[in-house]
N, C-alpha and C. Protein backbone atom coordinates (compact mmCIF):
# COMPACT_ATOMS: atom_id res chain seq x y z
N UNK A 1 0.84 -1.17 0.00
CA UNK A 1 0.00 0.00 0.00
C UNK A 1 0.89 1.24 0.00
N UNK A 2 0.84 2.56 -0.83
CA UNK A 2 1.37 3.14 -0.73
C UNK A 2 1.59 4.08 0.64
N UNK A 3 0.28 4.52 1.35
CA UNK A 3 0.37 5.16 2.08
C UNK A 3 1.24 4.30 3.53
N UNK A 4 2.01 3.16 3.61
CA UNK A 4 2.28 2.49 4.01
C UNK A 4 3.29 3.50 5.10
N UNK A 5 4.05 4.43 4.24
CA UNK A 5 5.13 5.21 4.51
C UNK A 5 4.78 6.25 4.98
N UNK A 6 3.52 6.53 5.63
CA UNK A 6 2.82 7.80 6.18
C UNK A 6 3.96 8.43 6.75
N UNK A 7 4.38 9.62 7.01
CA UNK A 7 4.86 10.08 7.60
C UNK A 7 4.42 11.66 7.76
N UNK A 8 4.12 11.88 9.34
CA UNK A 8 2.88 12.91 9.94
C UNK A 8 3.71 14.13 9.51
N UNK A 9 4.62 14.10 9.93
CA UNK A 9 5.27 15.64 10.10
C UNK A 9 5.42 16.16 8.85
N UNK A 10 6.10 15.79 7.60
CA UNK A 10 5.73 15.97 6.58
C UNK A 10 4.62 16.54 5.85
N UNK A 11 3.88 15.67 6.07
CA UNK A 11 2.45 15.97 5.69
C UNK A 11 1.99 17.39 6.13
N UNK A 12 2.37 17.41 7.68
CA UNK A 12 1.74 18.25 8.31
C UNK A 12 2.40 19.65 7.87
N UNK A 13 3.86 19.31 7.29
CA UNK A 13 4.56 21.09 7.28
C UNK A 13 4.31 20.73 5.56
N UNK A 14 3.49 20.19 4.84
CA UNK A 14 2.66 20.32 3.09
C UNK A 14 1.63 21.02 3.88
N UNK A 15 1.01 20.73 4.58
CA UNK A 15 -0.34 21.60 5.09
C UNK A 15 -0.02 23.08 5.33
N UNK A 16 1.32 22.79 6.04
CA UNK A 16 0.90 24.49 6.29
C UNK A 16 1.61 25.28 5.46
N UNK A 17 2.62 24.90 4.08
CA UNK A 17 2.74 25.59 3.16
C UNK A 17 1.67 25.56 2.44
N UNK A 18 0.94 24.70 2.16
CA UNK A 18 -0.01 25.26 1.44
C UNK A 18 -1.59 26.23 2.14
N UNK A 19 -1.37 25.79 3.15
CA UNK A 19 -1.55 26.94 3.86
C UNK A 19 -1.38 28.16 4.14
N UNK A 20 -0.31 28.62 3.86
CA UNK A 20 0.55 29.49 3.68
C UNK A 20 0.09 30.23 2.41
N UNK A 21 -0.25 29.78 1.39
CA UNK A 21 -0.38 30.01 -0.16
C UNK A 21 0.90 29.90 -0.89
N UNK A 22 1.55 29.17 -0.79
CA UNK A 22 2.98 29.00 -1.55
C UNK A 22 2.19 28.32 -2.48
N UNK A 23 1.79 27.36 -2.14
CA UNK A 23 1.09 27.06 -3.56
C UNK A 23 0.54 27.57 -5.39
N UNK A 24 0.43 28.44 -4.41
CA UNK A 24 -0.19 29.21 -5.96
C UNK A 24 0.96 30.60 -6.06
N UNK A 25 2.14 30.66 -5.80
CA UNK A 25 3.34 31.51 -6.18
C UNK A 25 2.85 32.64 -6.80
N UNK A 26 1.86 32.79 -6.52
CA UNK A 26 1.81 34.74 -6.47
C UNK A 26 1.65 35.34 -5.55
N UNK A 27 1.47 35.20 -4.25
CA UNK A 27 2.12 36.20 -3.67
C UNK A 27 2.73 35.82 -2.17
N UNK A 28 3.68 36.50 -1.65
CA UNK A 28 4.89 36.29 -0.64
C UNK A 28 4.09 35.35 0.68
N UNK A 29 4.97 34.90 1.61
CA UNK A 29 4.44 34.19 2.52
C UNK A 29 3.77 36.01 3.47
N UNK A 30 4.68 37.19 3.49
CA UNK A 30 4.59 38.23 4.35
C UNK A 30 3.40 39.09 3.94
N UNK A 31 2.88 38.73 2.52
CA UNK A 31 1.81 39.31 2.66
C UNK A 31 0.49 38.46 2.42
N UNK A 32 0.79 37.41 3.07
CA UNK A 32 -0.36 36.69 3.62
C UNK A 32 -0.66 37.09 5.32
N UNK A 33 0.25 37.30 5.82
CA UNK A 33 0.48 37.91 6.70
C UNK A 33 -0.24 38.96 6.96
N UNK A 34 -0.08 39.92 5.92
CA UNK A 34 -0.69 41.21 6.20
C UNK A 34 -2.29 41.79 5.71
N UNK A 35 -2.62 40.53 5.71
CA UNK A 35 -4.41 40.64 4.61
C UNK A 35 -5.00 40.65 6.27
N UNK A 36 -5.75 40.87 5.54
CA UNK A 36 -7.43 41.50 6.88
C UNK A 36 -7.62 40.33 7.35
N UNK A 37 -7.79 39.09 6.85
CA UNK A 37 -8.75 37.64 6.61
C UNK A 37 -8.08 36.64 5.76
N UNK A 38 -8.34 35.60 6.21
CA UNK A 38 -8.05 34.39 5.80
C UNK A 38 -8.75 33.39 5.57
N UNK A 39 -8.91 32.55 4.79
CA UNK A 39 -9.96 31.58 4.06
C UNK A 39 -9.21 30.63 4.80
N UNK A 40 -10.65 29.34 5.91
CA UNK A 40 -10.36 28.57 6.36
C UNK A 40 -11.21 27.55 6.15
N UNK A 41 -11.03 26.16 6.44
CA UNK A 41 -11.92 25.20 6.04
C UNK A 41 -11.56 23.83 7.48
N UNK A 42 -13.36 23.64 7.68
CA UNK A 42 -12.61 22.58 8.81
C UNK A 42 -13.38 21.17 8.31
N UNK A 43 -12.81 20.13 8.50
CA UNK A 43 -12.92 18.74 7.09
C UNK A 43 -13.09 17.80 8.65
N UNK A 44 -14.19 16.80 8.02
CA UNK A 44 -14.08 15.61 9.07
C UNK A 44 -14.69 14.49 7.97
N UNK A 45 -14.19 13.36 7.96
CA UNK A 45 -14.50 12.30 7.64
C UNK A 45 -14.91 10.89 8.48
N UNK A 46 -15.68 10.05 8.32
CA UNK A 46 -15.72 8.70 9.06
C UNK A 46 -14.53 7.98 9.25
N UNK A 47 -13.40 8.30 9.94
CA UNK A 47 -12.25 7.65 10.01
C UNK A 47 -12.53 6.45 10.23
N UNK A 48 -11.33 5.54 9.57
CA UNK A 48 -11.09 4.39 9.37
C UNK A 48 -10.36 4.27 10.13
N UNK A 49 -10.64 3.23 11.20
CA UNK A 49 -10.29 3.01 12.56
C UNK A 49 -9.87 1.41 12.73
N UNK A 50 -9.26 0.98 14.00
CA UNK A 50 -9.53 -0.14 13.72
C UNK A 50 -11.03 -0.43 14.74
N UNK A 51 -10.97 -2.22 14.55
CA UNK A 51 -12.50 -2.38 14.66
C UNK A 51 -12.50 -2.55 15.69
N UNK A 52 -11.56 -3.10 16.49
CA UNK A 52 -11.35 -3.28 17.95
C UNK A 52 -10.10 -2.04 18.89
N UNK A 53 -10.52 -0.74 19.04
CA UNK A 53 -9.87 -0.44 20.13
C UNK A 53 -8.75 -1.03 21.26
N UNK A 54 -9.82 -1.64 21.84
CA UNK A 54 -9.47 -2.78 22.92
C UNK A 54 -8.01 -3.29 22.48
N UNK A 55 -7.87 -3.91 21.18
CA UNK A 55 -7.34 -4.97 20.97
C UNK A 55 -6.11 -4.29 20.36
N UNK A 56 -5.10 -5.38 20.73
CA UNK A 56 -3.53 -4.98 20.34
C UNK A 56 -3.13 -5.12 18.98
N UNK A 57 -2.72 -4.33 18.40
CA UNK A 57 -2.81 -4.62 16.71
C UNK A 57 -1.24 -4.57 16.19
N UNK A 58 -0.68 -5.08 15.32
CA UNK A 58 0.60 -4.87 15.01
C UNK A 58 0.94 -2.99 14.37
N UNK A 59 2.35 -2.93 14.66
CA UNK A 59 2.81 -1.48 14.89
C UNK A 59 2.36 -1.71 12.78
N UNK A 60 2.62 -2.12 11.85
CA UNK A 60 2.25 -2.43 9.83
C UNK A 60 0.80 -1.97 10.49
N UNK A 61 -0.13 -2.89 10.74
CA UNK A 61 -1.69 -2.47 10.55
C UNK A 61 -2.48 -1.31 11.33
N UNK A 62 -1.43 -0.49 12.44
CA UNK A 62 -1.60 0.68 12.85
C UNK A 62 -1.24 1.59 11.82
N UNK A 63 -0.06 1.61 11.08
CA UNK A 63 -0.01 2.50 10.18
C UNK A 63 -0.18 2.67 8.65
N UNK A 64 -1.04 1.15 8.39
CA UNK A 64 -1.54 1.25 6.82
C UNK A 64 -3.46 1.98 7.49
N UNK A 65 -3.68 1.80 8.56
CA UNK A 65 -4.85 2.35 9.63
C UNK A 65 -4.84 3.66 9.34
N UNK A 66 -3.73 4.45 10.03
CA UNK A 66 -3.64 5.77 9.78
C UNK A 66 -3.03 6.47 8.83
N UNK A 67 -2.63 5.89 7.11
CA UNK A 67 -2.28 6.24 6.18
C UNK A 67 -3.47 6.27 5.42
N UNK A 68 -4.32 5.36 5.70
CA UNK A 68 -5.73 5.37 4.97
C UNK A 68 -6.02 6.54 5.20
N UNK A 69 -6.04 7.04 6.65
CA UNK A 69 -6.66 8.63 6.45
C UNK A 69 -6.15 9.40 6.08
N UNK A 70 -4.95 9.45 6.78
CA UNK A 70 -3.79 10.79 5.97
C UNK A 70 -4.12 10.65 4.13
N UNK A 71 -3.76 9.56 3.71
CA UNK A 71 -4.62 9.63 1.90
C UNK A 71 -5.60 11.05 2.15
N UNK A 72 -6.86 10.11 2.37
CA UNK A 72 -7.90 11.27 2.52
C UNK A 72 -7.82 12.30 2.37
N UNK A 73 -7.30 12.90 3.72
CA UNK A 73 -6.68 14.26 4.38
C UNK A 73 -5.79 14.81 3.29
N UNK A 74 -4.81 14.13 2.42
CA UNK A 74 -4.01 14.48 1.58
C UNK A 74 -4.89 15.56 0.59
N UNK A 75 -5.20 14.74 -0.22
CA UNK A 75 -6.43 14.55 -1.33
C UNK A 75 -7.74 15.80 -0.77
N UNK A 76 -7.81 16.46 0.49
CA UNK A 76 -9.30 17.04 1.27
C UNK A 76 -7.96 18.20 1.08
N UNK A 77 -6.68 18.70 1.68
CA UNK A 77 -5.88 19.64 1.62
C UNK A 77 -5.76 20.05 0.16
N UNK A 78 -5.47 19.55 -0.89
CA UNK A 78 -5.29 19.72 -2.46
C UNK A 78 -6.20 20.51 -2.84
N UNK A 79 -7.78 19.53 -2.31
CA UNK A 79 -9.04 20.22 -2.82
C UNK A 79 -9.10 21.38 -2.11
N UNK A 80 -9.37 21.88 -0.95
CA UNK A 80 -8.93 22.83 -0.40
C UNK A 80 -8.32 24.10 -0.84
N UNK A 81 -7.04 23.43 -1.16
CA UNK A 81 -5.96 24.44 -1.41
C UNK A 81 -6.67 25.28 -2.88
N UNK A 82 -7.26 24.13 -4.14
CA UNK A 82 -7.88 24.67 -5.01
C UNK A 82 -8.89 25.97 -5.26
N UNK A 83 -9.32 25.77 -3.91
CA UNK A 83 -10.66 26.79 -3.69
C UNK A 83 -10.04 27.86 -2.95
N UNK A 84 -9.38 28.04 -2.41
CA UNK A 84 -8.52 28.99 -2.25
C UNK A 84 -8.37 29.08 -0.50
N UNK A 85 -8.69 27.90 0.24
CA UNK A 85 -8.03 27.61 1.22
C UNK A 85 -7.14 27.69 1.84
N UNK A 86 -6.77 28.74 2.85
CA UNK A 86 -5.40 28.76 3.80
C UNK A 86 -4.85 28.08 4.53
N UNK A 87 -6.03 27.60 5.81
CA UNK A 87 -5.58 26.79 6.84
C UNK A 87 -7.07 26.02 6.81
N UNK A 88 -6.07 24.61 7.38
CA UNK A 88 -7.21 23.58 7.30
C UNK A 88 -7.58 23.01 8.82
N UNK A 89 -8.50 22.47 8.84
CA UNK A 89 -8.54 21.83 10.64
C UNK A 89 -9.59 20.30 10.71
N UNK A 90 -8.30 19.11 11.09
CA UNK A 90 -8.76 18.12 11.47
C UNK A 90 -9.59 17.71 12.55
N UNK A 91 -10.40 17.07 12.73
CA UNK A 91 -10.16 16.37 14.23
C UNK A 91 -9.19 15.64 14.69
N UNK A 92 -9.12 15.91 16.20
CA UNK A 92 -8.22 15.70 17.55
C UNK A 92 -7.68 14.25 16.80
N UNK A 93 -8.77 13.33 16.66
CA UNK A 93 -8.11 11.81 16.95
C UNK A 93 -8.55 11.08 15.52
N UNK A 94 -8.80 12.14 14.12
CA UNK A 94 -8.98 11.46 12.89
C UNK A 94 -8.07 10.41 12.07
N UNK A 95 -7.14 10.89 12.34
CA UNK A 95 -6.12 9.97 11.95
C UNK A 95 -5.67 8.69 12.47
N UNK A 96 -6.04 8.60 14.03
CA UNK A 96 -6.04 7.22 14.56
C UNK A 96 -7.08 6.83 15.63
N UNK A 97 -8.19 7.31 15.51
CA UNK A 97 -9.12 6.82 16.27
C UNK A 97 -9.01 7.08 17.90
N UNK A 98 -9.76 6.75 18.61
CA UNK A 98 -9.79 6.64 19.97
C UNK A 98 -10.31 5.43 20.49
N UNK A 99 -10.63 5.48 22.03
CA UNK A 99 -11.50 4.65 22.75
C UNK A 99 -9.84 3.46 22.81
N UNK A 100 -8.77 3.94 23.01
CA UNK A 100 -7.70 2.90 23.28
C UNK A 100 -7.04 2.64 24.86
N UNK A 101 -6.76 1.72 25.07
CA UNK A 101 -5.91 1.00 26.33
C UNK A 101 -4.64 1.79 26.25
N UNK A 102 -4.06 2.08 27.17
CA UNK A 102 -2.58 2.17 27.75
C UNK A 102 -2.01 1.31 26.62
N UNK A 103 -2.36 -0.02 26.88
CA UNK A 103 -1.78 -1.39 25.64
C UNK A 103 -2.07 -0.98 24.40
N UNK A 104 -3.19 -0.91 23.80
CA UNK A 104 -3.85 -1.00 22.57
C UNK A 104 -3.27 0.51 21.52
N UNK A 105 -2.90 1.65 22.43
CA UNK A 105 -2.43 2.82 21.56
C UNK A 105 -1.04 2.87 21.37
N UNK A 106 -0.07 2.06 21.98
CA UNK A 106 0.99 1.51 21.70
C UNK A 106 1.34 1.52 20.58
N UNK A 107 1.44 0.54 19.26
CA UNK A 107 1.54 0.61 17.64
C UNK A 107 1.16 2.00 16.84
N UNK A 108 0.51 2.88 17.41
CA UNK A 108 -0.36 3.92 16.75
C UNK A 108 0.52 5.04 17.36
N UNK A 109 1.70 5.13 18.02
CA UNK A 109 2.65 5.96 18.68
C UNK A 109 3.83 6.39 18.16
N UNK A 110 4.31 7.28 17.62
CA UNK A 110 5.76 7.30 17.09
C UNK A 110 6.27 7.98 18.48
N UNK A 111 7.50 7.49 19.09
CA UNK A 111 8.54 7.70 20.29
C UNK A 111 9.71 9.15 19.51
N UNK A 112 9.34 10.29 20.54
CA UNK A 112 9.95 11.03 19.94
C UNK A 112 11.12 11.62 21.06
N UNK A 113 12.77 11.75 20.66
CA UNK A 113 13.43 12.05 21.67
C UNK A 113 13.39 13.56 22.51
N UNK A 114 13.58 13.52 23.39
CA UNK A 114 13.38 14.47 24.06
C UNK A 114 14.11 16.06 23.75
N UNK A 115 13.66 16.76 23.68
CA UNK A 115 13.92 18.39 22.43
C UNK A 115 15.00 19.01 23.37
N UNK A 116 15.43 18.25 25.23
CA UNK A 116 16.26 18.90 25.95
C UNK A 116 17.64 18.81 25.30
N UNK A 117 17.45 17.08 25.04
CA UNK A 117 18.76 16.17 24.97
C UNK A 117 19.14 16.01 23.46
N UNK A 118 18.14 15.98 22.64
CA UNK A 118 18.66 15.96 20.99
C UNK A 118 17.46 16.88 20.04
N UNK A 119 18.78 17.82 19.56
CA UNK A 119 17.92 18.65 18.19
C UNK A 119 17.69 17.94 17.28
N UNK A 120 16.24 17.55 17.14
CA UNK A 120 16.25 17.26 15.97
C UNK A 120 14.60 17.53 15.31
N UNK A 121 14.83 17.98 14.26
CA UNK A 121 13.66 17.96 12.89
C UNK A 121 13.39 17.02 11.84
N UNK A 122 12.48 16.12 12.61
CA UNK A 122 11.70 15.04 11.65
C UNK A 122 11.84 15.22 9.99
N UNK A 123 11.43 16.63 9.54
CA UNK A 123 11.26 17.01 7.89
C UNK A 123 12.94 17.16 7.67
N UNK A 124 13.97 17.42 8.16
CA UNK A 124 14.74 17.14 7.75
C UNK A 124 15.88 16.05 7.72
N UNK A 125 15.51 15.21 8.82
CA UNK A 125 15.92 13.85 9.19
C UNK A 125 14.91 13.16 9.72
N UNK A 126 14.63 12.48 8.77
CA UNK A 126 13.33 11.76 8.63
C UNK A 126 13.70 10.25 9.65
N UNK A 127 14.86 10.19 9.32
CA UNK A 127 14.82 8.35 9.70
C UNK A 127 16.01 8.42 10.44
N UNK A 128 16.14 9.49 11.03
CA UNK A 128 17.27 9.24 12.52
C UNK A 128 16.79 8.30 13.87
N UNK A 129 15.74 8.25 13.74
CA UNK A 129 15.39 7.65 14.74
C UNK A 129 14.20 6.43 14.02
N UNK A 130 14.73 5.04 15.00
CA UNK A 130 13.24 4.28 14.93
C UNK A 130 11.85 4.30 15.63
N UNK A 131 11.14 3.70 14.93
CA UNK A 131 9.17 3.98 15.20
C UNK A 131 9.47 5.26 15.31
N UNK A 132 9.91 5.90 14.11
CA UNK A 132 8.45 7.63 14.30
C UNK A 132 8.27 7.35 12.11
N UNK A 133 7.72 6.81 12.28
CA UNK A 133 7.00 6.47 10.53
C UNK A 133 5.93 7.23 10.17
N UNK A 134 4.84 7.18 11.33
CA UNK A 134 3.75 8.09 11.05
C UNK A 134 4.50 9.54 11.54
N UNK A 135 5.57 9.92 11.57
CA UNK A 135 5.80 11.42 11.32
C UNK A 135 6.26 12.10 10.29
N UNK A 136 6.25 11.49 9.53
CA UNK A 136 6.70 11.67 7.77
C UNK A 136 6.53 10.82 6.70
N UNK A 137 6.29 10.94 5.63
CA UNK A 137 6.09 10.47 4.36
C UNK A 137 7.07 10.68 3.15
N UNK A 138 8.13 10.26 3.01
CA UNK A 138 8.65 10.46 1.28
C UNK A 138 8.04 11.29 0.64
N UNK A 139 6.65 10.20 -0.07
CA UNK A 139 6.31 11.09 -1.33
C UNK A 139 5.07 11.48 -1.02
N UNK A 140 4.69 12.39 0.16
CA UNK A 140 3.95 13.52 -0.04
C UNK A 140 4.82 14.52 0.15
N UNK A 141 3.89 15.17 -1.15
CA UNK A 141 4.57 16.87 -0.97
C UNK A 141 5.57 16.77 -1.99
């Protein structure tokens, strides 16, 4: 599956350039800045969840789980961006569901090091660290 390679953070800094309006390269990030108003859009879909909460799922079927939506979300930002959309707004827990165990939200977690002890930026070092997959994607964006 392609979205196999979800990766959040990515995704998430495509959102807010195109958010931004870089997208459509006419005009500066600073004078988006300086407009009165901004065109916003807030998107919810029936996330594709798994079927059991409860239940412990492998770390693969947590994140072909929450690539199914990010797709979506991809594809809902584009359209968006078309209509002349700035900033977009998910729900809290669309991307991976709720109603989970201490146990059960485990696989659905990327482990991120602590910002005291190591600098680091996901979008530009994507794979310094293991399990954080759902924080970036290759080929979005």
């Amino acid at each position: 599956m392609s979205g196999a390679r979800s990766k959040l953070a990515l995704f998430l800094c495509g959102c807010y350039v195109v958010a931004l309006g870089a997208h459509t390269g006419e005009e500066s990030v600073a004078e988006h800045h300086e407009a009165e108003y901004y065109v916003a859009a807030v998107y919810e879909h029936p996330s594709i969840l798994s079927p059991n909460p409860l239940a412990l799922i492998s770390r693969q079927e947590a994140l072909e789980l929450m690539n199914q939506n990010l797709d979506i979300y991809e594809q809902q930002v584009m359209t968006a961006a078309q209509k002349g959309v700035q900033i977009i707004v998910f729900p809290e827990d669309g991307i991976h569901g709720f109603n989970f165990t201490r146990t059960s939200i485990y696989p659905f977690l990327d482990f991120m090091p602590s910002p005291q002890v190591v600098g680091w930026n996901p979008c530009l070092e994507p794979r310094r660290f293991n399990d954080t997959e759902a924080s970036y994607k290759e080929d979005r964006f």
